[in-house]
PDB file of N, CA and C in Angstrom:
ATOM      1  N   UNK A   1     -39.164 169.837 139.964  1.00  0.00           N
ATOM      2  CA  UNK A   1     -39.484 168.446 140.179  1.00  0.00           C
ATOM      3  C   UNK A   1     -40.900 168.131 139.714  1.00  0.00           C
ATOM      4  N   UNK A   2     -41.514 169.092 139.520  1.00  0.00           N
ATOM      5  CA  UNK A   2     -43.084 169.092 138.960  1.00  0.00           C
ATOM      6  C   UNK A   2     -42.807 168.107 137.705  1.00  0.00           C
ATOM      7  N   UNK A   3     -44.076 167.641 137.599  1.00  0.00           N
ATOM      8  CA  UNK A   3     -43.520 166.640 136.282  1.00  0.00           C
ATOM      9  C   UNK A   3     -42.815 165.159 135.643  1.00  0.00           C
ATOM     10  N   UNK A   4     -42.154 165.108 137.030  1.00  0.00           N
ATOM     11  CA  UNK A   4     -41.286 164.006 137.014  1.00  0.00           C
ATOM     12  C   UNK A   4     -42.122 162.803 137.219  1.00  0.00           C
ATOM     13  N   UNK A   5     -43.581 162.536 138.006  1.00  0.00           N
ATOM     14  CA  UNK A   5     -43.806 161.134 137.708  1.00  0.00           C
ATOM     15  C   UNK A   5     -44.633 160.727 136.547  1.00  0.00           C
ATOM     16  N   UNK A   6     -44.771 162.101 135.500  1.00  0.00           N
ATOM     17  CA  UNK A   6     -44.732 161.271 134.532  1.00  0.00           C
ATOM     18  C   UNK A   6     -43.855 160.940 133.296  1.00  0.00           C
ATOM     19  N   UNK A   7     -42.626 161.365 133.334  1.00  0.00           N
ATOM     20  CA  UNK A   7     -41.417 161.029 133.145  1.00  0.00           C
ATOM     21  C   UNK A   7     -41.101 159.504 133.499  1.00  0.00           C
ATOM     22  N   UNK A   8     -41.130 159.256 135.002  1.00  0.00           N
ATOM     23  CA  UNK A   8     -40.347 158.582 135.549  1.00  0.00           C
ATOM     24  C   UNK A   8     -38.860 157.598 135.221  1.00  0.00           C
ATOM     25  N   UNK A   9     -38.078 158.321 135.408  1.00  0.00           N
ATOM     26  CA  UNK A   9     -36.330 158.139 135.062  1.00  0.00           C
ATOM     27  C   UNK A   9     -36.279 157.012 135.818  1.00  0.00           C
ATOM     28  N   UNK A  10     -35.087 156.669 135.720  1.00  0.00           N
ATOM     29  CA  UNK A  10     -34.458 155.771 136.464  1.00  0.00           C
ATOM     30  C   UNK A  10     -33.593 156.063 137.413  1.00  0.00           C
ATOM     31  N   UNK A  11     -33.173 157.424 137.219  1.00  0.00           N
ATOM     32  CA  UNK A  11     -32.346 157.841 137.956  1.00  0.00           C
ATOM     33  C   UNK A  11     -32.477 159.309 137.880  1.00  0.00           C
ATOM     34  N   UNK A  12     -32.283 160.025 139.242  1.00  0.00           N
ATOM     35  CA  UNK A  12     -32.506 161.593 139.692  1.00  0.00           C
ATOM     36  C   UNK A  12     -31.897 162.484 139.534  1.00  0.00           C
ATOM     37  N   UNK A  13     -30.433 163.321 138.846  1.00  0.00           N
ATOM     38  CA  UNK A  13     -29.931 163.683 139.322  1.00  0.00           C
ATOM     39  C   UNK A  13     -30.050 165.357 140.289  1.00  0.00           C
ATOM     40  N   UNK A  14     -29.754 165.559 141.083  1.00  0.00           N
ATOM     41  CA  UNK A  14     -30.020 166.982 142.076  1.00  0.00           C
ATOM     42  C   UNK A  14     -28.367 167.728 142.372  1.00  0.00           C
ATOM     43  N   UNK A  15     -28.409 168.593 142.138  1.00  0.00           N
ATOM     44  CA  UNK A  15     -27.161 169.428 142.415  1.00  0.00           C
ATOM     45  C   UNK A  15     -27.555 170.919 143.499  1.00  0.00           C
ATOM     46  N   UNK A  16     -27.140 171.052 144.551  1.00  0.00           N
ATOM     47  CA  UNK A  16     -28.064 171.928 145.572  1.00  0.00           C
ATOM     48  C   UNK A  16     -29.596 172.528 145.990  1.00  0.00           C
ATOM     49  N   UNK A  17     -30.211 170.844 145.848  1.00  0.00           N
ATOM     50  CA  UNK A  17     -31.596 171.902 145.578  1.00  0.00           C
ATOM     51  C   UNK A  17     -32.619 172.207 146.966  1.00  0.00           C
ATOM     52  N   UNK A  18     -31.272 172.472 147.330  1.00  0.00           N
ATOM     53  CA  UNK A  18     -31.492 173.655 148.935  1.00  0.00           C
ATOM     54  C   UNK A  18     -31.142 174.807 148.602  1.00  0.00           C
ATOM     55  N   UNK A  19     -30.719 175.220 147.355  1.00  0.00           N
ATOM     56  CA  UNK A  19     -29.715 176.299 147.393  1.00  0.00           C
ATOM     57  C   UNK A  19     -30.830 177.637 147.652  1.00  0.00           C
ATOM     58  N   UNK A  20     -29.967 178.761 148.286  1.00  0.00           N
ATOM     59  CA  UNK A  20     -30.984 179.888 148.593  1.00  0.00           C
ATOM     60  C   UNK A  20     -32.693 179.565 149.084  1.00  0.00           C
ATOM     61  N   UNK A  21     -33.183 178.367 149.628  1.00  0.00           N
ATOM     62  CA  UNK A  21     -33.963 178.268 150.298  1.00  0.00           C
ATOM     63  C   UNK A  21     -34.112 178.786 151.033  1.00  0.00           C
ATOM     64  N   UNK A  22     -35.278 179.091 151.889  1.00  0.00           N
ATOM     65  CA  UNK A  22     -35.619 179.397 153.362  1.00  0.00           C
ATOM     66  C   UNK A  22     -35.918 178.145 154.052  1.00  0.00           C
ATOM     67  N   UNK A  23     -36.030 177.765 155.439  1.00  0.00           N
ATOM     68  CA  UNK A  23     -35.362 176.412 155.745  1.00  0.00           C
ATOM     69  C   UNK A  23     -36.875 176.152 155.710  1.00  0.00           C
ATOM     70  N   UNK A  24     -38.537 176.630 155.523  1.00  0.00           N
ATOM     71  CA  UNK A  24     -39.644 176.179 155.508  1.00  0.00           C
ATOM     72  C   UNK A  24     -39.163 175.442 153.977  1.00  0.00           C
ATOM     73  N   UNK A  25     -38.580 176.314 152.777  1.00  0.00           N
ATOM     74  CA  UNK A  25     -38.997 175.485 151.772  1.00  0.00           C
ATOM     75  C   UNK A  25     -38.090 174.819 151.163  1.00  0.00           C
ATOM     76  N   UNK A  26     -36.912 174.657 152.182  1.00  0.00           N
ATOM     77  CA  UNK A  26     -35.696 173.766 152.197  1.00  0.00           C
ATOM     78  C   UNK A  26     -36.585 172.385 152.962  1.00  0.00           C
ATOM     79  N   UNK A  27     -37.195 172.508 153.857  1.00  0.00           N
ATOM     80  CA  UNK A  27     -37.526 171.189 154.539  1.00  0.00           C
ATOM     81  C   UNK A  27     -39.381 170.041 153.203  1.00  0.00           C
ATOM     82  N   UNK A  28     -39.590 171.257 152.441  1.00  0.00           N
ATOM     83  CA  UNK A  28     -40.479 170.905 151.572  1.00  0.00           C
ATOM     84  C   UNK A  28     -39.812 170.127 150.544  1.00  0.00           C
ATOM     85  N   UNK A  29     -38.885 170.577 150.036  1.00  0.00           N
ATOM     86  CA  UNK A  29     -37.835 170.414 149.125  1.00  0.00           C
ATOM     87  C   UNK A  29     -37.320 168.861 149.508  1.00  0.00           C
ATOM     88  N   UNK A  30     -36.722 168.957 150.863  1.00  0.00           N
ATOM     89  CA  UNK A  30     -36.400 167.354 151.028  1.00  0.00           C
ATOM     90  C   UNK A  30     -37.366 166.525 151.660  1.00  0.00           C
ATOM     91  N   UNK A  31     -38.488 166.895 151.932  1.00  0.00           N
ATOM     92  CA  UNK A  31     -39.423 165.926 152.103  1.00  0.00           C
ATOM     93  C   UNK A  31     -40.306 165.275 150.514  1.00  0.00           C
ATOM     94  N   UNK A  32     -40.153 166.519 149.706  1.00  0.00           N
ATOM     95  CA  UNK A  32     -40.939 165.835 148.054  1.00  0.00           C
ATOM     96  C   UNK A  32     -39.525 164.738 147.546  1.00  0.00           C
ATOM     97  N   UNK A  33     -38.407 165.172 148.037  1.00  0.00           N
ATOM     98  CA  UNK A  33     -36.929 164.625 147.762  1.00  0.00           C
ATOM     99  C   UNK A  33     -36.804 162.834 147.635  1.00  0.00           C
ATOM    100  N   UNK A  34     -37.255 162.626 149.605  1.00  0.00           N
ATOM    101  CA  UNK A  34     -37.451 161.296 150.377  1.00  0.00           C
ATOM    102  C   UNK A  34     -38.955 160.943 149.559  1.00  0.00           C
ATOM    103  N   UNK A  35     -39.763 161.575 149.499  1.00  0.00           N
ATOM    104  CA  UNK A  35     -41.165 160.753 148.401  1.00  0.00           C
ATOM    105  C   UNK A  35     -40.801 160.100 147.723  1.00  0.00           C
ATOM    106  N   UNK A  36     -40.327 161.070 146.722  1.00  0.00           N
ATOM    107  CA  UNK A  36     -39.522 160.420 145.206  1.00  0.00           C
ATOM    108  C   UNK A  36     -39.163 159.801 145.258  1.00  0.00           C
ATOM    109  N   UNK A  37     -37.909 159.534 145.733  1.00  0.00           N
ATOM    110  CA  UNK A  37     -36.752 158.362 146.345  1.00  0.00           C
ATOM    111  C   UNK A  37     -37.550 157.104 146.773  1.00  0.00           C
ATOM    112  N   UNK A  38     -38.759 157.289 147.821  1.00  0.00           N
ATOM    113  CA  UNK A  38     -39.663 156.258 148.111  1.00  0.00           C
ATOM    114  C   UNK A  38     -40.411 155.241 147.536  1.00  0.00           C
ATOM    115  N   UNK A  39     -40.978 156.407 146.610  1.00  0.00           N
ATOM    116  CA  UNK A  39     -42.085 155.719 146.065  1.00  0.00           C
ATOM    117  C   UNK A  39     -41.250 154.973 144.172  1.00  0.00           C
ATOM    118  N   UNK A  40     -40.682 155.416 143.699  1.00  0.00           N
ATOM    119  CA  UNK A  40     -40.512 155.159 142.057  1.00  0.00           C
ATOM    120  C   UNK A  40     -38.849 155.635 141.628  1.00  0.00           C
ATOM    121  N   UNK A  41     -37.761 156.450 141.961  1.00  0.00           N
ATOM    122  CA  UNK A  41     -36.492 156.584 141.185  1.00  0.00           C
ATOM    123  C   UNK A  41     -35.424 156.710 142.136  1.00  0.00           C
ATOM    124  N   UNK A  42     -34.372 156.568 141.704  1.00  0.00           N
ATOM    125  CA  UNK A  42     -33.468 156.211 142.658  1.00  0.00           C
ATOM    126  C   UNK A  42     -32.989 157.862 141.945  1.00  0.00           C
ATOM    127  N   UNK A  43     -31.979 158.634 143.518  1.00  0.00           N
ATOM    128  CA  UNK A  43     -31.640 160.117 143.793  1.00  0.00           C
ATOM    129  C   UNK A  43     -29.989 160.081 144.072  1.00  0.00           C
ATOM    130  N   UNK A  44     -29.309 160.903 142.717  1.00  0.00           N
ATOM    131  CA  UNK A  44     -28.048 161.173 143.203  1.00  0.00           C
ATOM    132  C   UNK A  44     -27.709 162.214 143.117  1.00  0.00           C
ATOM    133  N   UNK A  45     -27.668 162.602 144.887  1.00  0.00           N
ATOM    134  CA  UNK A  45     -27.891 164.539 145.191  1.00  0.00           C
ATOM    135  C   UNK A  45     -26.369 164.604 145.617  1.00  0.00           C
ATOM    136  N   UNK A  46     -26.086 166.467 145.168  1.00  0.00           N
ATOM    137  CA  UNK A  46     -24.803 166.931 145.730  1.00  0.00           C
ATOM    138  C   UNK A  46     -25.503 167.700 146.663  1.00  0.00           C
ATOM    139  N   UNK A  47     -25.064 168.334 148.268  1.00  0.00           N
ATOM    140  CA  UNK A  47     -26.080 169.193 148.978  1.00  0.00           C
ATOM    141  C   UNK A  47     -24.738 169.398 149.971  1.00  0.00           C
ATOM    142  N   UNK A  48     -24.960 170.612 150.379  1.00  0.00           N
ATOM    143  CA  UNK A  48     -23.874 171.451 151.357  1.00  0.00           C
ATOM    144  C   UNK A  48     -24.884 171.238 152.446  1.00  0.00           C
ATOM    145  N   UNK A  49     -25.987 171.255 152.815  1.00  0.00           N
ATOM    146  CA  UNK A  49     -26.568 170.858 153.905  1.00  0.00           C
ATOM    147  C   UNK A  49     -26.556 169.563 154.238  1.00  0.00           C
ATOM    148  N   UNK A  50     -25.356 168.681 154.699  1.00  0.00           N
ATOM    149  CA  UNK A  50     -25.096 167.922 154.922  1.00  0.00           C
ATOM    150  C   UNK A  50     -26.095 166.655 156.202  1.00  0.00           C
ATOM    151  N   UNK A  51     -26.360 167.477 157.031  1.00  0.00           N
ATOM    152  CA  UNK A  51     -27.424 166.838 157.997  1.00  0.00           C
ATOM    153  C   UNK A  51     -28.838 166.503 157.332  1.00  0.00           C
ATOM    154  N   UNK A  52     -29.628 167.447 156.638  1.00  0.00           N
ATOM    155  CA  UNK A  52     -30.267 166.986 156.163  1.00  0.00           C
ATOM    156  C   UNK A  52     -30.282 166.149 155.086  1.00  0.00           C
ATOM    157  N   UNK A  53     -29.104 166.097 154.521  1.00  0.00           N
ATOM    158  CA  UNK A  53     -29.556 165.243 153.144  1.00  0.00           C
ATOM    159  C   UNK A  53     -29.093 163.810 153.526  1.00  0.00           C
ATOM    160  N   UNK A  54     -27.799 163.564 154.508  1.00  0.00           N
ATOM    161  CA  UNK A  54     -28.333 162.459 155.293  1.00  0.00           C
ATOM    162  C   UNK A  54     -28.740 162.080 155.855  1.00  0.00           C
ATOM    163  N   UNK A  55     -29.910 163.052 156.911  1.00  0.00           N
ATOM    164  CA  UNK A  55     -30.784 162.004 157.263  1.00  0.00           C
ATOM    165  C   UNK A  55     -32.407 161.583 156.017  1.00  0.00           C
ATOM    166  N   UNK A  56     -32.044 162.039 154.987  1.00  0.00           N
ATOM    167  CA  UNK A  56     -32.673 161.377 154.032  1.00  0.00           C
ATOM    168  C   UNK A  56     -32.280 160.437 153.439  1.00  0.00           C
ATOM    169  N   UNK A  57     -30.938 160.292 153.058  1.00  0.00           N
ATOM    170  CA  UNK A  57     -30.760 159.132 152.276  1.00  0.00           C
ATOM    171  C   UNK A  57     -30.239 157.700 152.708  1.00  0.00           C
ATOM    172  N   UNK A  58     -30.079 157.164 151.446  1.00  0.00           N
ATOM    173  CA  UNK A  58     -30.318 155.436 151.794  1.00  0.00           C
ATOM    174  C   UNK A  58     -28.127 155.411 152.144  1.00  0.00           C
ATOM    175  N   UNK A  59     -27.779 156.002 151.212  1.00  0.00           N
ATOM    176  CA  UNK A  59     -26.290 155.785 151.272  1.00  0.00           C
ATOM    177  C   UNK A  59     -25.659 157.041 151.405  1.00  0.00           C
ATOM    178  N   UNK A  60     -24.500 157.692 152.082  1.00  0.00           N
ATOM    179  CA  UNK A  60     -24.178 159.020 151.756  1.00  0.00           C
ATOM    180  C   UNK A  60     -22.505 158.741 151.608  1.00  0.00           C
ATOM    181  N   UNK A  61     -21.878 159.405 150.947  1.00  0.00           N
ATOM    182  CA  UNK A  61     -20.728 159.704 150.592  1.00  0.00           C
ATOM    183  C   UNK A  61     -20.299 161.159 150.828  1.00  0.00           C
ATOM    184  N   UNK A  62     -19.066 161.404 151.569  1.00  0.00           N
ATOM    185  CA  UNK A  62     -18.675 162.632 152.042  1.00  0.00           C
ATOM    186  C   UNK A  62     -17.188 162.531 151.627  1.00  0.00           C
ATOM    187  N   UNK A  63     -16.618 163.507 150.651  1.00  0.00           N
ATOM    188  CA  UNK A  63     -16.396 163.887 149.952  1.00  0.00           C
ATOM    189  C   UNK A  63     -15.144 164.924 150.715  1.00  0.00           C
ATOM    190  N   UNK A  64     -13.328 164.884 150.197  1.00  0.00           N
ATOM    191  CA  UNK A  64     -12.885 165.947 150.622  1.00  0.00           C
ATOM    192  C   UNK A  64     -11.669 165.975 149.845  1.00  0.00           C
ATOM    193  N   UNK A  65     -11.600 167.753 149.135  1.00  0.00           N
ATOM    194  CA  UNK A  65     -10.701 167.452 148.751  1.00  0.00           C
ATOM    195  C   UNK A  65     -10.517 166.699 146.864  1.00  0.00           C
ATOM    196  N   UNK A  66     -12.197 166.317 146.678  1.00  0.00           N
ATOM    197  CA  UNK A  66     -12.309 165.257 145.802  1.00  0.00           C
ATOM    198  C   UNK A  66     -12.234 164.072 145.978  1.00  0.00           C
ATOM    199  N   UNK A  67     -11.734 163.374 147.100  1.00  0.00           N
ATOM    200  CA  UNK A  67     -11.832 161.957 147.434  1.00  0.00           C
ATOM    201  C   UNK A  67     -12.499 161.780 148.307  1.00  0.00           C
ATOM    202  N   UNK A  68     -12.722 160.417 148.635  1.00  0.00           N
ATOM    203  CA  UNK A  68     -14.172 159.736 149.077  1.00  0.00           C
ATOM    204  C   UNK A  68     -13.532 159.652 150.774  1.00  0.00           C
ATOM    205  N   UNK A  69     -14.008 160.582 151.869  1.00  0.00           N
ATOM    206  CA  UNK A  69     -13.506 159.912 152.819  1.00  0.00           C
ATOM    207  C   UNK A  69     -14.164 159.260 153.926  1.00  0.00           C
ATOM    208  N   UNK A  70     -15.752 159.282 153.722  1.00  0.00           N
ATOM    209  CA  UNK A  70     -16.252 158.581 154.481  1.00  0.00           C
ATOM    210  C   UNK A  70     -17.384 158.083 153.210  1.00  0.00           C
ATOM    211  N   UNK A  71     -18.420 156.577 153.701  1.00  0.00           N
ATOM    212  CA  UNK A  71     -19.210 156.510 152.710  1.00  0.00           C
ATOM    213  C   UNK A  71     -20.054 155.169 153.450  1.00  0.00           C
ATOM    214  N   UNK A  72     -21.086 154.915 153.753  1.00  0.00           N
ATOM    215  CA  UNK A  72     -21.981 153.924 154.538  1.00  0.00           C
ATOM    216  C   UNK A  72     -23.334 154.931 154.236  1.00  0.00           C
ATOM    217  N   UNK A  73     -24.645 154.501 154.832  1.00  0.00           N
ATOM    218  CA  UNK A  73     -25.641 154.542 154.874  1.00  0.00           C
ATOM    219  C   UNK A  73     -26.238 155.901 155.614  1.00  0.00           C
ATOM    220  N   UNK A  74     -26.842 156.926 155.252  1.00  0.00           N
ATOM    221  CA  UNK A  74     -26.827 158.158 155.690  1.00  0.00           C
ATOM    222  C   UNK A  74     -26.800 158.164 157.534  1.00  0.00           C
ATOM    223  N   UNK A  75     -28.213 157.316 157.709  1.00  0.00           N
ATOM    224  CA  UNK A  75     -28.140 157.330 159.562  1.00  0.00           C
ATOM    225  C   UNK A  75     -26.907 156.922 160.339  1.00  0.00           C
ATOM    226  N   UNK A  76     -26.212 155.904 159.792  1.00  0.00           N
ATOM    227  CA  UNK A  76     -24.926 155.905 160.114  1.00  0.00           C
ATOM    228  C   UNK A  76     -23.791 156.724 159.791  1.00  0.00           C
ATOM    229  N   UNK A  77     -23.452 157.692 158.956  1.00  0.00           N
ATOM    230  CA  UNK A  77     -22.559 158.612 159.381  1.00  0.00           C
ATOM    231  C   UNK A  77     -22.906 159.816 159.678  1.00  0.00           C
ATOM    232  N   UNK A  78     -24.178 160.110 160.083  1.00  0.00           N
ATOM    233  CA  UNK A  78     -25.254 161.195 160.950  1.00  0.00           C
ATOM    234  C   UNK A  78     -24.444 160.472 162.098  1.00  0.00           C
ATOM    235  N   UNK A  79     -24.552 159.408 162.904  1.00  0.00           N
ATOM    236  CA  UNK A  79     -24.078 158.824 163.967  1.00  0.00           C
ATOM    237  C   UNK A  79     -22.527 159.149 164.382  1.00  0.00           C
ATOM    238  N   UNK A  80     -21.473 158.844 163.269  1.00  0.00           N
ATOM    239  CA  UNK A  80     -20.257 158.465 163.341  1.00  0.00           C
ATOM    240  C   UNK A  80     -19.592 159.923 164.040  1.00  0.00           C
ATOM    241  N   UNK A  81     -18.874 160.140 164.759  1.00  0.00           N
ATOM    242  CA  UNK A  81     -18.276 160.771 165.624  1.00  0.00           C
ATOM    243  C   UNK A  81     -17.317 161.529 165.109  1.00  0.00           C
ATOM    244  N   UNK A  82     -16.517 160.739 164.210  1.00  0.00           N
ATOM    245  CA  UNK A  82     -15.821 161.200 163.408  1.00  0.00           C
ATOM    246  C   UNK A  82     -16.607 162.382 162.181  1.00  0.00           C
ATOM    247  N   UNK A  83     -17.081 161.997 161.709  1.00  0.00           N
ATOM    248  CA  UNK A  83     -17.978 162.711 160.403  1.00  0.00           C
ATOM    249  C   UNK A  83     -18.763 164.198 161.438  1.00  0.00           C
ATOM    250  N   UNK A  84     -19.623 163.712 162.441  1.00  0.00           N
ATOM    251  CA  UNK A  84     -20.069 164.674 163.292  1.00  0.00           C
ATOM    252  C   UNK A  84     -18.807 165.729 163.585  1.00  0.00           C
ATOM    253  N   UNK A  85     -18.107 165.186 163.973  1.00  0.00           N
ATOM    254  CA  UNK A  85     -17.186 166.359 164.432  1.00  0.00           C
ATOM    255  C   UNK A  85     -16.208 167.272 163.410  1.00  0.00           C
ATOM    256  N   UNK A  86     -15.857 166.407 162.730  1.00  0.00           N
ATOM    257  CA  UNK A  86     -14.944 167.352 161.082  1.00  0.00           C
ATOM    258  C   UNK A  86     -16.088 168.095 160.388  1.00  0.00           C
ATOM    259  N   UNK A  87     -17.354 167.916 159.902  1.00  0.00           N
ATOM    260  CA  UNK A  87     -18.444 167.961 158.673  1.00  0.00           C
ATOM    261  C   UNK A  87     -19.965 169.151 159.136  1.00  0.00           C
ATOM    262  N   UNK A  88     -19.930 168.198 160.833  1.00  0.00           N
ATOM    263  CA  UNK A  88     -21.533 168.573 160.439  1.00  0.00           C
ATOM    264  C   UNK A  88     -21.498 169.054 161.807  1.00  0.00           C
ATOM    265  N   UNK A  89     -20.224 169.935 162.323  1.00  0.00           N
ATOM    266  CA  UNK A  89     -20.780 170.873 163.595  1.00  0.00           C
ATOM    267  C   UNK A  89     -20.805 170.372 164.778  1.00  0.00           C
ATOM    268  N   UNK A  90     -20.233 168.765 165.016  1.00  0.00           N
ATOM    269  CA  UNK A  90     -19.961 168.496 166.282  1.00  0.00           C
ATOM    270  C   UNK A  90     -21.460 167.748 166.482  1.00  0.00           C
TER     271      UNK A  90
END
């Protein structure tokens, strides 16, 4: 990600970039993540750590199977009961 604001894209793309982290530089990782996203390009991440990457983002889509089965605003299906209990461990 070094590099990127002076690039600056229009768009992010990220494909696990938690992968093989340790959760100190998994939580670095999505805090430079939410910056980015903040300050200048819009972020379209794939991430198996599901809790964290929605409680970063603006929209999340959860995914099964290949089809779309849940999809609203990350804090809200962090919330949803449904999603909590199939996805992210109750």
């Amino acid at each position: 990600m070094a590099g990127l604001s002076s690039r600056k894209p229009a768009l992010l793309l990220l494909d696990e970039p938690s992968s093989a982290l340790s959760p100190k530089l998994r939580d670095q990782v999505f805090g430079k993540v939410a910056k980015i996203n903040d300050i200048w390009t819009a972020i379209m991440m794939v991430e198996q750590n599901a809790k964290k990457a929605l409680s970063i983002c603006d929209r999340g889509y959860v995914l099964e199977m290949g089809r779309n089965r849940y999809e609203g605003p990350g804090k809200s299906l962090l919330e949803d009961a449904d999603v909590r209990g199939l996805y992210l461990g109750g």
